[in-house]
Protein backbone atom coordinates (compact mmCIF):
# COMPACT_ATOMS: atom_id res chain seq x y z
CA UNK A 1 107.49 45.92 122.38
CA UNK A 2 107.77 45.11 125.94
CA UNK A 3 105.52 43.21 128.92
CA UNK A 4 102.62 45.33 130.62
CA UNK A 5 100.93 44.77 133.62
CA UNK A 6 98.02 47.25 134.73
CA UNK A 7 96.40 47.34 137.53
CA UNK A 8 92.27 47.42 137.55
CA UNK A 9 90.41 48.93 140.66
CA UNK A 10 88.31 45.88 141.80
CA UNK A 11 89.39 43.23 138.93
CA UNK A 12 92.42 41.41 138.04
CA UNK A 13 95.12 42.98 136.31
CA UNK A 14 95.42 43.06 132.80
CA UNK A 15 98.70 41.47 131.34
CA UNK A 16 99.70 41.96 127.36
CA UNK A 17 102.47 42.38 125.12
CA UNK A 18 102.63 45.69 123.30
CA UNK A 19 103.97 49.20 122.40
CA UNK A 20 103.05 52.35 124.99
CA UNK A 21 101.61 55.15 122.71
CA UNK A 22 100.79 58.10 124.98
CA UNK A 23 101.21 58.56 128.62
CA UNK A 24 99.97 62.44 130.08
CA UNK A 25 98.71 63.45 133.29
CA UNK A 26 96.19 66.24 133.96
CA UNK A 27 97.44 69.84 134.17
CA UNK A 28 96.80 69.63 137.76
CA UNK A 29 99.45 67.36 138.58
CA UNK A 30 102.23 69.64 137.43
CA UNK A 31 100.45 72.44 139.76
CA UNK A 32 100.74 69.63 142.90
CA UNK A 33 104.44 69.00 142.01
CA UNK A 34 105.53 72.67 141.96
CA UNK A 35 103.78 73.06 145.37
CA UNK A 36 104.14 69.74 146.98
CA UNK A 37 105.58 71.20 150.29
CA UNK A 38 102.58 73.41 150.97
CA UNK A 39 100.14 69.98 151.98
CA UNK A 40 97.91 71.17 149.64
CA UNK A 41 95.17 69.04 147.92
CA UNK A 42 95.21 67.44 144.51
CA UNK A 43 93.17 65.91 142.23
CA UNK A 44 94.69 64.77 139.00
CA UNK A 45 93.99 61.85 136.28
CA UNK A 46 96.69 60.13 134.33
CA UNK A 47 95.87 58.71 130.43
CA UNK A 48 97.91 55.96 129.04
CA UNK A 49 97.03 54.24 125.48
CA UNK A 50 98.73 51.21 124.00
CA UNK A 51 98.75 48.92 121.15
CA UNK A 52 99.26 45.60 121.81
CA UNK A 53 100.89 42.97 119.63
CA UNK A 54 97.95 41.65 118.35
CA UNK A 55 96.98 45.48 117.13
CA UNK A 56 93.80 46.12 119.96
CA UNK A 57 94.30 49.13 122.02
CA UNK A 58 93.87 49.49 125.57
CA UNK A 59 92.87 52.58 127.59
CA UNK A 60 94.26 53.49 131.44
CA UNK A 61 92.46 56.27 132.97
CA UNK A 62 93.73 56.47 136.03
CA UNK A 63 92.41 59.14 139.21
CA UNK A 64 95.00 60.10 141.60
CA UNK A 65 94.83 62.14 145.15
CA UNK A 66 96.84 63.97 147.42
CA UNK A 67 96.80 66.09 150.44
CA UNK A 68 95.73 66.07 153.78
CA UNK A 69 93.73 63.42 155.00
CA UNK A 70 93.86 61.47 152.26
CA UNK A 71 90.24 59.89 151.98
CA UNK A 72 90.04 58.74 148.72
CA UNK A 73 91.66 55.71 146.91
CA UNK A 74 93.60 55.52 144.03
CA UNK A 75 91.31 54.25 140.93
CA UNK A 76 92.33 52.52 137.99
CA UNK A 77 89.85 51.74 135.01
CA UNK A 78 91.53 49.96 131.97
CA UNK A 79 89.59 48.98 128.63
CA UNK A 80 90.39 47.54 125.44
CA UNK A 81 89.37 47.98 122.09
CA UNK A 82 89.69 46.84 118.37
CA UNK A 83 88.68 50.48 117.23
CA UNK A 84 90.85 53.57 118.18
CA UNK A 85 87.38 55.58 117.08
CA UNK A 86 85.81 53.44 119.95
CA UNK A 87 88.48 53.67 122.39
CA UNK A 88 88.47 57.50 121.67
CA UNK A 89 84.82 57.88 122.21
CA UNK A 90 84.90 56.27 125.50
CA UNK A 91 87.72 58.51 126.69
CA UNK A 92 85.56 61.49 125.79
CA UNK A 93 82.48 60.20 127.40
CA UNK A 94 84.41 59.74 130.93
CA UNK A 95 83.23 61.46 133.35
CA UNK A 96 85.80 62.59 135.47
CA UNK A 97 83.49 63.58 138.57
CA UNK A 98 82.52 59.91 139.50
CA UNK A 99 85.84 59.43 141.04
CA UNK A 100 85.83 62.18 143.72
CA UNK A 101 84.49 62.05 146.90
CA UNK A 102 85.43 65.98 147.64
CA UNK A 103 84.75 67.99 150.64
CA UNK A 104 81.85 66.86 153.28
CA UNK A 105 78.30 67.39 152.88
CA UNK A 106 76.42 70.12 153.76
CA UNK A 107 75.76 74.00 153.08
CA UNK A 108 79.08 75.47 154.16
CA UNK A 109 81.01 72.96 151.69
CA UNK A 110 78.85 73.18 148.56
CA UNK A 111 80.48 76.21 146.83
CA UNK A 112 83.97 74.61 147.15
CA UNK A 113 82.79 71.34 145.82
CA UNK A 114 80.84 72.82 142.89
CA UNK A 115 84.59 74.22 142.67
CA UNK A 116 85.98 71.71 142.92
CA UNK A 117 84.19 69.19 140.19
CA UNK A 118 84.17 72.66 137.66
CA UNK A 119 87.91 72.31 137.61
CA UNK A 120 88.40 68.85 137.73
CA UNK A 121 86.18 68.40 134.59
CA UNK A 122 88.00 71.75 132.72
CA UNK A 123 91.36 69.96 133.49
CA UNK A 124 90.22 66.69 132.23
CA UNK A 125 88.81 68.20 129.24
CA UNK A 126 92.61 69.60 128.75
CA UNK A 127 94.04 66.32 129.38
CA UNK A 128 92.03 64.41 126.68
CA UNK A 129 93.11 67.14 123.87
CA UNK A 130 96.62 66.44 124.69
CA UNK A 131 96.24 62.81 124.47
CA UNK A 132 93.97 62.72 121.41
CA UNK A 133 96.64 65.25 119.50
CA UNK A 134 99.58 63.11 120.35
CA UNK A 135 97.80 59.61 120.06
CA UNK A 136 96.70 61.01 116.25
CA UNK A 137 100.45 62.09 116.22
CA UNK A 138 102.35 58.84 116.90
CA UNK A 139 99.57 56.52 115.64
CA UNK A 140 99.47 57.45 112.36
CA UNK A 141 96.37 57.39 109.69
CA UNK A 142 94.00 54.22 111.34
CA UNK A 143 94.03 50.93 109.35
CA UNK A 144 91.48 48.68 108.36
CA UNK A 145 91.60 45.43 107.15
């Protein structure tokens, strides 16, 4: 077990004592890494789930961006829960979308951002698979008491 400290967009951060279960990004990410020199834009999330050391879980779903003219800020959301089913649920239920701002407004953007939030919710959808599989993996069968 070792000391976390996560950070919360627009709260405190959230200090505990625990064990890091699963930490994945979105398959975008590795696209923006093997083309980082191009400046193109990326959009990619990052899941982490822990168990702390009194046996709650908390969730970091985390929205990342980069590219040129970087408008949009780095968000952090962090939750935690006495129920993996719960904890699961709510990492479902995200929606992805409510983080990006995207391209402009108007007629000559739309396609691109209807584009845009199409892919960002497939590649979310991807990311929670991989984390549920290898949370269900390294967790084990859940407990009650």
């Amino acid at each position: 077990m070792q000391e976390y400290t996560l950070a919360r967009t627009g709260e405190r951060p959230l200090e505990f004592t625990g064990t890091l279960l699963v930490e994945e990004k979105s398959p975008a990410y590795r696209r923006h890494e093997n083309r980082k020199s191009e400046k193109t834009r990326c959009h990619w999330f990052e899941v982490a789930i822990y168990r702390t050391k009194g046996g709650k879980f908390v969730l970091r779903t985390a929205y990342r961006f980069s590219g040129p003219a970087n408008r949009e800020e780095p968000q952090d959301f962090v939750q935690v829960y006495t129920s993996e089913t719960e904890m699961l649920d709510d990492l479902n239920a995200f929606d992805p979308t409510r983080c990006v701002g995207g391209f402009p407004e108007g007629e000559h953007w739309e396609e691109k951002q209807r584009t845009l939030m199409e892919s960002i919710e497939h590649d979310y959808t991807l990311l929670v698979e991989k984390v549920e599989t290898k949370f269900k993996e390294k967790s084990g069968p859940e407990r009650i008491e």
